[in-house]
C-alpha atoms as a PDB file:
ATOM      1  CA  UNK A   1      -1.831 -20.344  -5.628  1.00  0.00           C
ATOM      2  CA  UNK A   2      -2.071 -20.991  -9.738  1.00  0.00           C
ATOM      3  CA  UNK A   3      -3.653 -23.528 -10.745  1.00  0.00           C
ATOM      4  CA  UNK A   4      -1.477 -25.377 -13.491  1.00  0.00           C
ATOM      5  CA  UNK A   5      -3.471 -25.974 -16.600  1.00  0.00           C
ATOM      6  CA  UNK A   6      -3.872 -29.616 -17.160  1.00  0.00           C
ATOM      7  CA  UNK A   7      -1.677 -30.168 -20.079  1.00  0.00           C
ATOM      8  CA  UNK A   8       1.545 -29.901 -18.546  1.00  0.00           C
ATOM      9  CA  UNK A   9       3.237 -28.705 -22.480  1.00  0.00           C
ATOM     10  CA  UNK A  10       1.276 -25.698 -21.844  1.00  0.00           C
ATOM     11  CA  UNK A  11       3.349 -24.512 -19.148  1.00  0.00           C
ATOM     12  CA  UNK A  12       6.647 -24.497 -21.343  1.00  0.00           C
ATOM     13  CA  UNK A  13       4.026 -22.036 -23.924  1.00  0.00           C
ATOM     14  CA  UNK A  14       6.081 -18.551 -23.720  1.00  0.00           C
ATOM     15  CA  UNK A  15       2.521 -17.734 -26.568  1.00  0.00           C
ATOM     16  CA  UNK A  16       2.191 -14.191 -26.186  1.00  0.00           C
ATOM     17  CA  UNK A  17       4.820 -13.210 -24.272  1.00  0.00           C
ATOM     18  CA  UNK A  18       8.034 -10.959 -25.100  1.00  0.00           C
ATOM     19  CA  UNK A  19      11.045 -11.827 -24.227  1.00  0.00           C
ATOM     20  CA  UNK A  20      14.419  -9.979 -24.504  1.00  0.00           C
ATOM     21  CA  UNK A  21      18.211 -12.156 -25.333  1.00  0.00           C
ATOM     22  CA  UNK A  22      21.088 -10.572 -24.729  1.00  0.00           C
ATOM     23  CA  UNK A  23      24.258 -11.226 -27.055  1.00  0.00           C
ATOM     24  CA  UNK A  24      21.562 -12.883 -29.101  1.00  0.00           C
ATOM     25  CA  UNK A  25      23.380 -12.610 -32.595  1.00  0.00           C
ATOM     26  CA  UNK A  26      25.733 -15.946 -32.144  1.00  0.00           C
ATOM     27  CA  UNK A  27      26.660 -18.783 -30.328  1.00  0.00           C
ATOM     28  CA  UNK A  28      24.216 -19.894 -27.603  1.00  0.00           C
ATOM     29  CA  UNK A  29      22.221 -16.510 -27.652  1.00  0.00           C
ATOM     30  CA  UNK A  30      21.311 -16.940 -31.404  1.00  0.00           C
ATOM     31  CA  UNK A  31      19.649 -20.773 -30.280  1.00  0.00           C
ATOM     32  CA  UNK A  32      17.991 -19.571 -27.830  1.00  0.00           C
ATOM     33  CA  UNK A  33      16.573 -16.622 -29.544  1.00  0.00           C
ATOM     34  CA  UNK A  34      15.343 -19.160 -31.998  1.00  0.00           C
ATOM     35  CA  UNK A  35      14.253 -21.306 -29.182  1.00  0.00           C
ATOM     36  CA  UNK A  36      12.201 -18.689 -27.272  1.00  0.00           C
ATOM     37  CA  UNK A  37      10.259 -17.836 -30.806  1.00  0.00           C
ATOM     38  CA  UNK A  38       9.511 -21.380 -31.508  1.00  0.00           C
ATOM     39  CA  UNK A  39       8.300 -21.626 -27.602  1.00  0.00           C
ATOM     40  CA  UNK A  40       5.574 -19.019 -29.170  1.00  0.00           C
ATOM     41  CA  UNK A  41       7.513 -15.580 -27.788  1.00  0.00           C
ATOM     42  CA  UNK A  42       7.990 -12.277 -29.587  1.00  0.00           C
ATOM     43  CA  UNK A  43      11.909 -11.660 -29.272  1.00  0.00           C
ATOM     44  CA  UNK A  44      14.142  -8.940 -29.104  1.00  0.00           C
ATOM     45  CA  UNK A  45      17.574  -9.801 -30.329  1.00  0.00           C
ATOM     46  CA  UNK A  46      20.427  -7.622 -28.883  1.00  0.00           C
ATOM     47  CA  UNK A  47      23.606  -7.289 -30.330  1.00  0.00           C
ATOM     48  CA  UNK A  48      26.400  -5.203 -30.154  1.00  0.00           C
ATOM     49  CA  UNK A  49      28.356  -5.074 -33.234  1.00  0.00           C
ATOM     50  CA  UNK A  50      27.417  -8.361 -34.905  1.00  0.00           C
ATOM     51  CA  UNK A  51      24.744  -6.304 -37.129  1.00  0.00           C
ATOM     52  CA  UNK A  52      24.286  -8.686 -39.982  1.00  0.00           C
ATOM     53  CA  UNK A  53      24.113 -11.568 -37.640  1.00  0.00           C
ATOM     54  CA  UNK A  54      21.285 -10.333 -35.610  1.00  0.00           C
ATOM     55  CA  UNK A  55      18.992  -9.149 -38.438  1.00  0.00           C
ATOM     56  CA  UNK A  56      19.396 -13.058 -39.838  1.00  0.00           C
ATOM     57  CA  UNK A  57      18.314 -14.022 -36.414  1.00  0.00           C
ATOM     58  CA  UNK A  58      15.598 -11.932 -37.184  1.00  0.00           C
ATOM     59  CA  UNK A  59      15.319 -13.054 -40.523  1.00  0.00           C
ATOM     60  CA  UNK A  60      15.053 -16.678 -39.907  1.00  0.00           C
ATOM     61  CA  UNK A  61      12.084 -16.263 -37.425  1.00  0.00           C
ATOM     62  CA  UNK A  62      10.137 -14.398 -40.159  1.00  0.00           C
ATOM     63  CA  UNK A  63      10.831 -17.344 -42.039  1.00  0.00           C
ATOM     64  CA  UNK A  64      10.007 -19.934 -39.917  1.00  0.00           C
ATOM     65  CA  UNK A  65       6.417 -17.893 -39.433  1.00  0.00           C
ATOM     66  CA  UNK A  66       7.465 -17.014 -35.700  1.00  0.00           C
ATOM     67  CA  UNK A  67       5.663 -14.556 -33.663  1.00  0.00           C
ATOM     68  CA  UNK A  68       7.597 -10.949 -34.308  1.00  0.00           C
ATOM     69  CA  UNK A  69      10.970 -10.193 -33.431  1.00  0.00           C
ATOM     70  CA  UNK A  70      13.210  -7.050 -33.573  1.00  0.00           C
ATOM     71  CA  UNK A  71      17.049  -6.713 -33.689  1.00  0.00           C
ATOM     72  CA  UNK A  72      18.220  -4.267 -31.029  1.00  0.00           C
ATOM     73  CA  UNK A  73      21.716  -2.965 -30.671  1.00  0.00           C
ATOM     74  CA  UNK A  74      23.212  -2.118 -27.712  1.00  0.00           C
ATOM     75  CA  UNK A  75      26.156  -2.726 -25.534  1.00  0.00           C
ATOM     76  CA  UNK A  76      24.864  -3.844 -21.892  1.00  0.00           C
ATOM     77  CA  UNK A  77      27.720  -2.751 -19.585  1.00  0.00           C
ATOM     78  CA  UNK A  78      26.659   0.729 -20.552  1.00  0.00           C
ATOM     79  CA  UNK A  79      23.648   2.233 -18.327  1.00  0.00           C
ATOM     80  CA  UNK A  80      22.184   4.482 -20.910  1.00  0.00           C
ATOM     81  CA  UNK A  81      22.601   1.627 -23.967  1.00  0.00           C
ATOM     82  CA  UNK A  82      20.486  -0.676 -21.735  1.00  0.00           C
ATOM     83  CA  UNK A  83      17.426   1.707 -21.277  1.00  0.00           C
ATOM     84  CA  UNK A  84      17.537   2.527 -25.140  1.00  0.00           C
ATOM     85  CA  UNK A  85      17.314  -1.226 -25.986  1.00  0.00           C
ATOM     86  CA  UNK A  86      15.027  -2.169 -23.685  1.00  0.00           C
ATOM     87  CA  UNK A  87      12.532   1.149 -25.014  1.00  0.00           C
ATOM     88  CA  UNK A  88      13.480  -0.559 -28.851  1.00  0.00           C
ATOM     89  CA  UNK A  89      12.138  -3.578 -27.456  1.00  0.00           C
ATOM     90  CA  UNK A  90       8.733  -2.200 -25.498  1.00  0.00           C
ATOM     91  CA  UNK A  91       7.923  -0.136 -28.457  1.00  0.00           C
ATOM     92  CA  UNK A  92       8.146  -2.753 -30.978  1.00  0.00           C
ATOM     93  CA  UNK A  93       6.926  -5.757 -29.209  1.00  0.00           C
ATOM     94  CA  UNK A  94       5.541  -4.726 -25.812  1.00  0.00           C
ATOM     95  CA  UNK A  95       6.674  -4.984 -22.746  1.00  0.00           C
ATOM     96  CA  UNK A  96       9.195  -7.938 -21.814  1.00  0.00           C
ATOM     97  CA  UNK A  97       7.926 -11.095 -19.502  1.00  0.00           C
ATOM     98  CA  UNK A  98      11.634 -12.630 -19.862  1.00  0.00           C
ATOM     99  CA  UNK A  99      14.510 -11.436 -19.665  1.00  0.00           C
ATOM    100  CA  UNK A 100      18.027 -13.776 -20.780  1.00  0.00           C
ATOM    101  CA  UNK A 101      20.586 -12.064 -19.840  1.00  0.00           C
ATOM    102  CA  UNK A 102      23.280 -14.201 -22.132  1.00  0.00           C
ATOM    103  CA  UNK A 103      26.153 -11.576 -23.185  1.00  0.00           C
ATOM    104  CA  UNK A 104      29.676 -12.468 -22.349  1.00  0.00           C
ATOM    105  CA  UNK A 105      33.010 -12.163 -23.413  1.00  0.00           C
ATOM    106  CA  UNK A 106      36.256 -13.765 -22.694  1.00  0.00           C
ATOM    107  CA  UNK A 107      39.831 -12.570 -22.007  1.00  0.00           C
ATOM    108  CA  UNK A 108      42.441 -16.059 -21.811  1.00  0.00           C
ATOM    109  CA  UNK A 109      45.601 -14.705 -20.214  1.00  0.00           C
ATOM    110  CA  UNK A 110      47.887 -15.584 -17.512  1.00  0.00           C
ATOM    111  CA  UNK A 111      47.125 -13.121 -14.451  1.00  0.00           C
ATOM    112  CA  UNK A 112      50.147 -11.830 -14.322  1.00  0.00           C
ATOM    113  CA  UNK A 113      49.743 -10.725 -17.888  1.00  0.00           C
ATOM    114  CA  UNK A 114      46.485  -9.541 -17.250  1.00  0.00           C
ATOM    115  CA  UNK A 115      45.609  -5.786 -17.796  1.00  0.00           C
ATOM    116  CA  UNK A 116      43.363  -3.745 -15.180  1.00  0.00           C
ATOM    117  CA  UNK A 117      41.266  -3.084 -18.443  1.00  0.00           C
ATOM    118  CA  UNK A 118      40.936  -6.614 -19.539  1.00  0.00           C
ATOM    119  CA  UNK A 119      39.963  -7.492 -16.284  1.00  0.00           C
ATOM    120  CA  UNK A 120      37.266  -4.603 -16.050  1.00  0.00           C
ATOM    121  CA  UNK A 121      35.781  -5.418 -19.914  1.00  0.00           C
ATOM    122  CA  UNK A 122      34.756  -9.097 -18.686  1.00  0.00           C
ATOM    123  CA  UNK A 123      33.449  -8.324 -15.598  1.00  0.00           C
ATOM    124  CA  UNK A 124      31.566  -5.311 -17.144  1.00  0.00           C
ATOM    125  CA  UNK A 125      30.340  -7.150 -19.697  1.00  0.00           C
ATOM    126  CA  UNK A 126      29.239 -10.033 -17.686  1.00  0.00           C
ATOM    127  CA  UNK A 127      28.002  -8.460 -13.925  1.00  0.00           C
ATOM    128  CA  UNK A 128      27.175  -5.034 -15.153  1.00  0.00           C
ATOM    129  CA  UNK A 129      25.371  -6.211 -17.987  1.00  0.00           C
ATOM    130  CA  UNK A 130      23.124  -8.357 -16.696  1.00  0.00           C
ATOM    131  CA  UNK A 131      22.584  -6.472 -13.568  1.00  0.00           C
ATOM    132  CA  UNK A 132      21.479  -3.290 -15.952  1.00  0.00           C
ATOM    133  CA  UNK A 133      19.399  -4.936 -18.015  1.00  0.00           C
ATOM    134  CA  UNK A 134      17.444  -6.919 -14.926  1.00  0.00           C
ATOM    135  CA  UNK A 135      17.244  -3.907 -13.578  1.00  0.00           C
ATOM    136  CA  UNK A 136      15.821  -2.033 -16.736  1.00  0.00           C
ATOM    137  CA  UNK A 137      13.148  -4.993 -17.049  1.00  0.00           C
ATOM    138  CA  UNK A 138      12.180  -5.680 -13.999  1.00  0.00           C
ATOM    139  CA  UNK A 139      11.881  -2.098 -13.031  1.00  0.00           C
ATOM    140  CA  UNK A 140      10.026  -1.088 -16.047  1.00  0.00           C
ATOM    141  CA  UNK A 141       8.042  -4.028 -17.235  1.00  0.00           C
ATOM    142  CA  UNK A 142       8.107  -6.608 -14.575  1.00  0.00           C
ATOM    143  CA  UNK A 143       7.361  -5.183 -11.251  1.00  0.00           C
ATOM    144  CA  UNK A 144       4.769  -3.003 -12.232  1.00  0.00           C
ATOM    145  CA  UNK A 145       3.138  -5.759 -13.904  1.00  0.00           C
ATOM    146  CA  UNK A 146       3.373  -8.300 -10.849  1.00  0.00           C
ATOM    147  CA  UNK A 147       5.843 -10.932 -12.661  1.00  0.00           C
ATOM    148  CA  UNK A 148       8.364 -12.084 -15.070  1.00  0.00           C
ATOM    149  CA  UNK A 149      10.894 -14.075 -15.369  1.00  0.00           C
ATOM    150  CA  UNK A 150      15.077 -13.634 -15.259  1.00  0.00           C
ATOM    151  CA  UNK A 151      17.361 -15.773 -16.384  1.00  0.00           C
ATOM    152  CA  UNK A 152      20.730 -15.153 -15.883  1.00  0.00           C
ATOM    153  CA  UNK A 153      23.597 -17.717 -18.326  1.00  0.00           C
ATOM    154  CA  UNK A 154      26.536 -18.032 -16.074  1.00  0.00           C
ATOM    155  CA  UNK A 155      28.455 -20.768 -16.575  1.00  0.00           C
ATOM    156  CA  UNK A 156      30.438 -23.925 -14.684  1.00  0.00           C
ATOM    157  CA  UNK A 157      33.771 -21.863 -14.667  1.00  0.00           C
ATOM    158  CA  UNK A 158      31.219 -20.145 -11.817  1.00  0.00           C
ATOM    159  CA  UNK A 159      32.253 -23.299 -10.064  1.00  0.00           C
ATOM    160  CA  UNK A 160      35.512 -25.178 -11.386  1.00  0.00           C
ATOM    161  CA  UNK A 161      38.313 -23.520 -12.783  1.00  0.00           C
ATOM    162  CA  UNK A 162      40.217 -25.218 -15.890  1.00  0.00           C
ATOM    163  CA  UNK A 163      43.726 -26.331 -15.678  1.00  0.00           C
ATOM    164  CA  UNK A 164      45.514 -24.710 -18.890  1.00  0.00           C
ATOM    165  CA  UNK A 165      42.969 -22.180 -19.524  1.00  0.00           C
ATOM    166  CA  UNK A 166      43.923 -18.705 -18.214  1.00  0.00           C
ATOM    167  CA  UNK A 167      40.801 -17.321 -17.588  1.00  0.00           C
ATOM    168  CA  UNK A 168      40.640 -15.792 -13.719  1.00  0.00           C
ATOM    169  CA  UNK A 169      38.178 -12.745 -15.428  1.00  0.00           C
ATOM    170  CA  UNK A 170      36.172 -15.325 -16.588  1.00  0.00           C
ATOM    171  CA  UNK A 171      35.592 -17.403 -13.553  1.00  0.00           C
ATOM    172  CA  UNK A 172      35.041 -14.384 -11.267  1.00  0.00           C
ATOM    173  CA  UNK A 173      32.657 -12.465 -13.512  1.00  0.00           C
ATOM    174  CA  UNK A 174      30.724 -15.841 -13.787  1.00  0.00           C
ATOM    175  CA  UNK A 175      30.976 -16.577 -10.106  1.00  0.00           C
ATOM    176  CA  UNK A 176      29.482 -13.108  -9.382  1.00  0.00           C
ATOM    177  CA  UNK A 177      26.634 -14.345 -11.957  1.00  0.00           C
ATOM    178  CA  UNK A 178      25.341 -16.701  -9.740  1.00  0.00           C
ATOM    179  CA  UNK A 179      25.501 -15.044  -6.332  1.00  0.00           C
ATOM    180  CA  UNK A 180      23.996 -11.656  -8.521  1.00  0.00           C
ATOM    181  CA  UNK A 181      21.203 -14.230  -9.368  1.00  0.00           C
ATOM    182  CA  UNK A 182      20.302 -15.381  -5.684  1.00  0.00           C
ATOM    183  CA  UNK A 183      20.744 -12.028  -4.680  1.00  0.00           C
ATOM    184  CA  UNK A 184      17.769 -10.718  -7.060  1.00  0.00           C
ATOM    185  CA  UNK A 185      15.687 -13.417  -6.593  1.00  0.00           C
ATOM    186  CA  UNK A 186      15.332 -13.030  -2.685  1.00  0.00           C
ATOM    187  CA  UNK A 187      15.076  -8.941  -3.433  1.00  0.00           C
ATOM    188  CA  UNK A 188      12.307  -9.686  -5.874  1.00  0.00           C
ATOM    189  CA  UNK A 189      10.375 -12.566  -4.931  1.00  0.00           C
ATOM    190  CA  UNK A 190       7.542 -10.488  -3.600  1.00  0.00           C
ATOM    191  CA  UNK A 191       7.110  -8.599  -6.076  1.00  0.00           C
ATOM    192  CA  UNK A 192       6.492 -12.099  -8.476  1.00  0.00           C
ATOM    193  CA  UNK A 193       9.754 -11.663 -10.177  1.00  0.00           C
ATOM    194  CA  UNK A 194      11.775 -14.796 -10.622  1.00  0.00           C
ATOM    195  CA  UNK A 195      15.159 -14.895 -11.130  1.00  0.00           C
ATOM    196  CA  UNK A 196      17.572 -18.430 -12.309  1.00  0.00           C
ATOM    197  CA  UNK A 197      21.180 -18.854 -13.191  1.00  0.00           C
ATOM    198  CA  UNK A 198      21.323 -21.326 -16.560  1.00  0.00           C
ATOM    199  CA  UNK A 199      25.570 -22.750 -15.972  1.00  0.00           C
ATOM    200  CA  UNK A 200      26.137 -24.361 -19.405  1.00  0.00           C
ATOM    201  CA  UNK A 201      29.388 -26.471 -19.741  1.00  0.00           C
ATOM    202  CA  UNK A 202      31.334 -26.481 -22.994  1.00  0.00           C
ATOM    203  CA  UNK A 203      29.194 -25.370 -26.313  1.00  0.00           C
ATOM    204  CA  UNK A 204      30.085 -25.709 -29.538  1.00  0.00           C
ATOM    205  CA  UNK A 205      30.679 -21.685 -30.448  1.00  0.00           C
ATOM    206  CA  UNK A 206      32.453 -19.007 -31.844  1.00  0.00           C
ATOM    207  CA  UNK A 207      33.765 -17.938 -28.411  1.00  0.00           C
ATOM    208  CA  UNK A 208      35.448 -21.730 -27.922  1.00  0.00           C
ATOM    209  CA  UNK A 209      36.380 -22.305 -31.435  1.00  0.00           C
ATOM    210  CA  UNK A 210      40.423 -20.848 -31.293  1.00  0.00           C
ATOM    211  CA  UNK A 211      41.635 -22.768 -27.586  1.00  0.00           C
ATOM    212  CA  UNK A 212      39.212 -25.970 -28.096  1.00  0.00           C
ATOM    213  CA  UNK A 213      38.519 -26.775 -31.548  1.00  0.00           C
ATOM    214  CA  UNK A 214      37.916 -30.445 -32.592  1.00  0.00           C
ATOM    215  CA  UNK A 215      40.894 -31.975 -32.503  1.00  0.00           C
ATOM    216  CA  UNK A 216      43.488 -29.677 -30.270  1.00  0.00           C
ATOM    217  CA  UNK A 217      44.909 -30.600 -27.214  1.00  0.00           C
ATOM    218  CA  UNK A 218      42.549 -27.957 -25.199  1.00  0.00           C
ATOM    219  CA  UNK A 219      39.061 -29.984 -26.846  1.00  0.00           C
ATOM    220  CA  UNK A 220      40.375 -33.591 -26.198  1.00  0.00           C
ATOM    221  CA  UNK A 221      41.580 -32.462 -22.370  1.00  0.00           C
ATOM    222  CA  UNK A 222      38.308 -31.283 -21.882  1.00  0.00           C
ATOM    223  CA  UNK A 223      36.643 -34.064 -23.762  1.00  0.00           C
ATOM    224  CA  UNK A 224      37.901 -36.789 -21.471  1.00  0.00           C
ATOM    225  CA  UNK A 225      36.630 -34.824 -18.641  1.00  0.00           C
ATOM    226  CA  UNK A 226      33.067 -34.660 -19.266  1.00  0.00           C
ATOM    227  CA  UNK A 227      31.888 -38.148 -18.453  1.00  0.00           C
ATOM    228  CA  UNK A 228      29.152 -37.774 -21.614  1.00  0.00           C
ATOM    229  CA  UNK A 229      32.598 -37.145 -24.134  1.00  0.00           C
ATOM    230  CA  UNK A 230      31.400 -34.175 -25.978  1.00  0.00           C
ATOM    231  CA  UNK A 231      30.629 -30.628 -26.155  1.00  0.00           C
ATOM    232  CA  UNK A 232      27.005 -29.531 -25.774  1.00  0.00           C
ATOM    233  CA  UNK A 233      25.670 -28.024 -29.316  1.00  0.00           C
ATOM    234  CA  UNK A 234      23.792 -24.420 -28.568  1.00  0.00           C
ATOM    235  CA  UNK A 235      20.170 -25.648 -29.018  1.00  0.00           C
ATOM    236  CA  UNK A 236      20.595 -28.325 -26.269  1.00  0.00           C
ATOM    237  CA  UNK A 237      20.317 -25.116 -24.058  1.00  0.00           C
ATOM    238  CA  UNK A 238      16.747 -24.038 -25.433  1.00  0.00           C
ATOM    239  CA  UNK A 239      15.039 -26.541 -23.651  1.00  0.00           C
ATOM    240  CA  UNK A 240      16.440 -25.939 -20.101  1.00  0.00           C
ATOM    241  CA  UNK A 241      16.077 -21.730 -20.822  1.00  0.00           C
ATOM    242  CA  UNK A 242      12.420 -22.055 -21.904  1.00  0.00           C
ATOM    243  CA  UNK A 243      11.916 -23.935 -18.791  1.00  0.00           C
ATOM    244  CA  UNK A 244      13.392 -21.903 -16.336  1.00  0.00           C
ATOM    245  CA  UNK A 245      11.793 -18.393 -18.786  1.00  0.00           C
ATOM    246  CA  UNK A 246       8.316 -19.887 -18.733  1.00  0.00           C
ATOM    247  CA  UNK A 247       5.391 -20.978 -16.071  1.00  0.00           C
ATOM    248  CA  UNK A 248       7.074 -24.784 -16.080  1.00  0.00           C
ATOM    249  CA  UNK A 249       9.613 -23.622 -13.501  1.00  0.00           C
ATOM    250  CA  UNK A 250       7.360 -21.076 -11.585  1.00  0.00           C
ATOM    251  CA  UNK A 251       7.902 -22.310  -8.193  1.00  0.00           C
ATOM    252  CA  UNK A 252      11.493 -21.836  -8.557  1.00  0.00           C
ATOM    253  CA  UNK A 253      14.048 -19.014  -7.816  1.00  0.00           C
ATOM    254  CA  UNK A 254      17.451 -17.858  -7.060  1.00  0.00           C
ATOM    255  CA  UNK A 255      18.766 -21.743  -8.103  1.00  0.00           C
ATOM    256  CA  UNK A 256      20.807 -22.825 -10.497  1.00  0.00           C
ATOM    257  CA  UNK A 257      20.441 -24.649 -13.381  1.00  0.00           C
ATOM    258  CA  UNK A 258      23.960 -26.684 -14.695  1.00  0.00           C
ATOM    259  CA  UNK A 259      23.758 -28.226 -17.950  1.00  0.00           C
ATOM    260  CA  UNK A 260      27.180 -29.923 -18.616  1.00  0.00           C
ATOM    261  CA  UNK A 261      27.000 -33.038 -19.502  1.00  0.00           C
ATOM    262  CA  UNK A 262      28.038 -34.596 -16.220  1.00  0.00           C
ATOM    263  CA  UNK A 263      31.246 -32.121 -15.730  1.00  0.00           C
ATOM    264  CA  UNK A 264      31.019 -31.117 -12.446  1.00  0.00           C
ATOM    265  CA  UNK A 265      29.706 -34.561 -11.238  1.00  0.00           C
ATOM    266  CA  UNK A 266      33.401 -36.302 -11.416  1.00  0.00           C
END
């Protein structure tokens, strides 16, 4: 049993640890790459072509005085791409206590419009992706070292589909987020590796901005549906991630976390 230190903020402390963000160089994975450094965490920002975006990441840490952090590209549904990042990130920062495994893309298309390769990029992205890279980390860094800590960002279209939106790609790579989640977590338990799904519900970013921007019919539909009337901004995320990244949450695995501002509630 661990005995939790007495100040219960020093639990949330990710102080000398390294974590690793996935599609870290906008949107959500950008806040909590900031978040994880402020939490006291070395960072390893992946990208995989938003370059310039990722070194500002980077950038604004150094700034900020932040423990040191390292832009790594790569594109996680590839096998070989994920052990070269994750090597970028041991060699520059050490090796990785948490792993967020945030990249994701979208396709919005009817199904019947829907091409076999559309279908394939999301769910690549999505359930390769973070299966590679949990598997990369926890094989190389975590396991060995008897713990760490996965967090996996789904989403609530694992859970509710969206009338209007044409998305089935979307809600079936997300779905597959969250039993891929449980899944690890019971695999891995005994070996001190911890694994949570983080379901945001609408953010404010790039990847919402052309079907739900302020002020279209998609935003104000989806608006009047969340009981708390607004979209989440990305940094309201940082607290929930650092929870379920750091010793806080360390009696707790294979759940998941859903952070929508009373969405799925109604």
């Amino acid at each position: 049993m661990v005995d939790a230190p007495r100040d219960p903020g020093a639990l949330f402390s990710m102080e000398g640890r390294v974590a690793l963000v996935t599609g870290a160089s906008l949107g959500i994975g950008r806040a909590l790459a900031l978040g994880l450094s402020a939490a006291g965490a070395s960072v390893g920002v992946n990208y995989r072509t938003h370059e310039a975006e990722a070194k500002a990441v980077v950038d604004e840490i150094a700034a900020a005085g932040g423990p040191p952090a390292v832009a790594v590209k790569g594109d996680v549904s590839r096998a070989e791409e994920v052990e070269e990042l994750v090597d970028r990130v041991v060699e520059s920062l050490g090796p990785i206590d948490a792993l967020v495994a945030n990249a994701g893309i979208n396709t919005r298309r009817p199904a019947l419009e829907l091409t076999l390769e559309d279908w394939h990029r999301v769910l690549a992205v999505h359930i390769d992706g973070a299966f590679l890279c949990a598997r990369a980390v926890a094989g190389r860094c975590m396991i060995p070292r008897g713990g760490g800590s996965i967090v996996v960002v789904a989403s609530i279209s694992s859970f509710a589909a969206h009338r209007g939106v044409h998305q089935s790609a979307y809600h079936a790579a997300n779905g597959g987020l969250v039993m891929l989640a449980r899944g690890l977590a019971v695999e891995w338990a005994d070996v001190g590796v911890r694994v949570n799904a983080l379901c945001p519900g609408f953010v404010a970013t790039p990847l919402l901005a052309d079907d739900f921007a302020p002020g279209s019919t998609g935003y104000e539909t989806a608006v009047e549906a969340i009981p708390m009337r607004r979209f989440a901004q990305p940094e309201e995320l940082v607290g929930p991630t650092v929870f379920l990244a750091s010793d806080a949450s360390g009696y707790m695995t294979g759940q998941t976390l859903v952070v929508d501002g009373g969405y799925l509630s109604l």
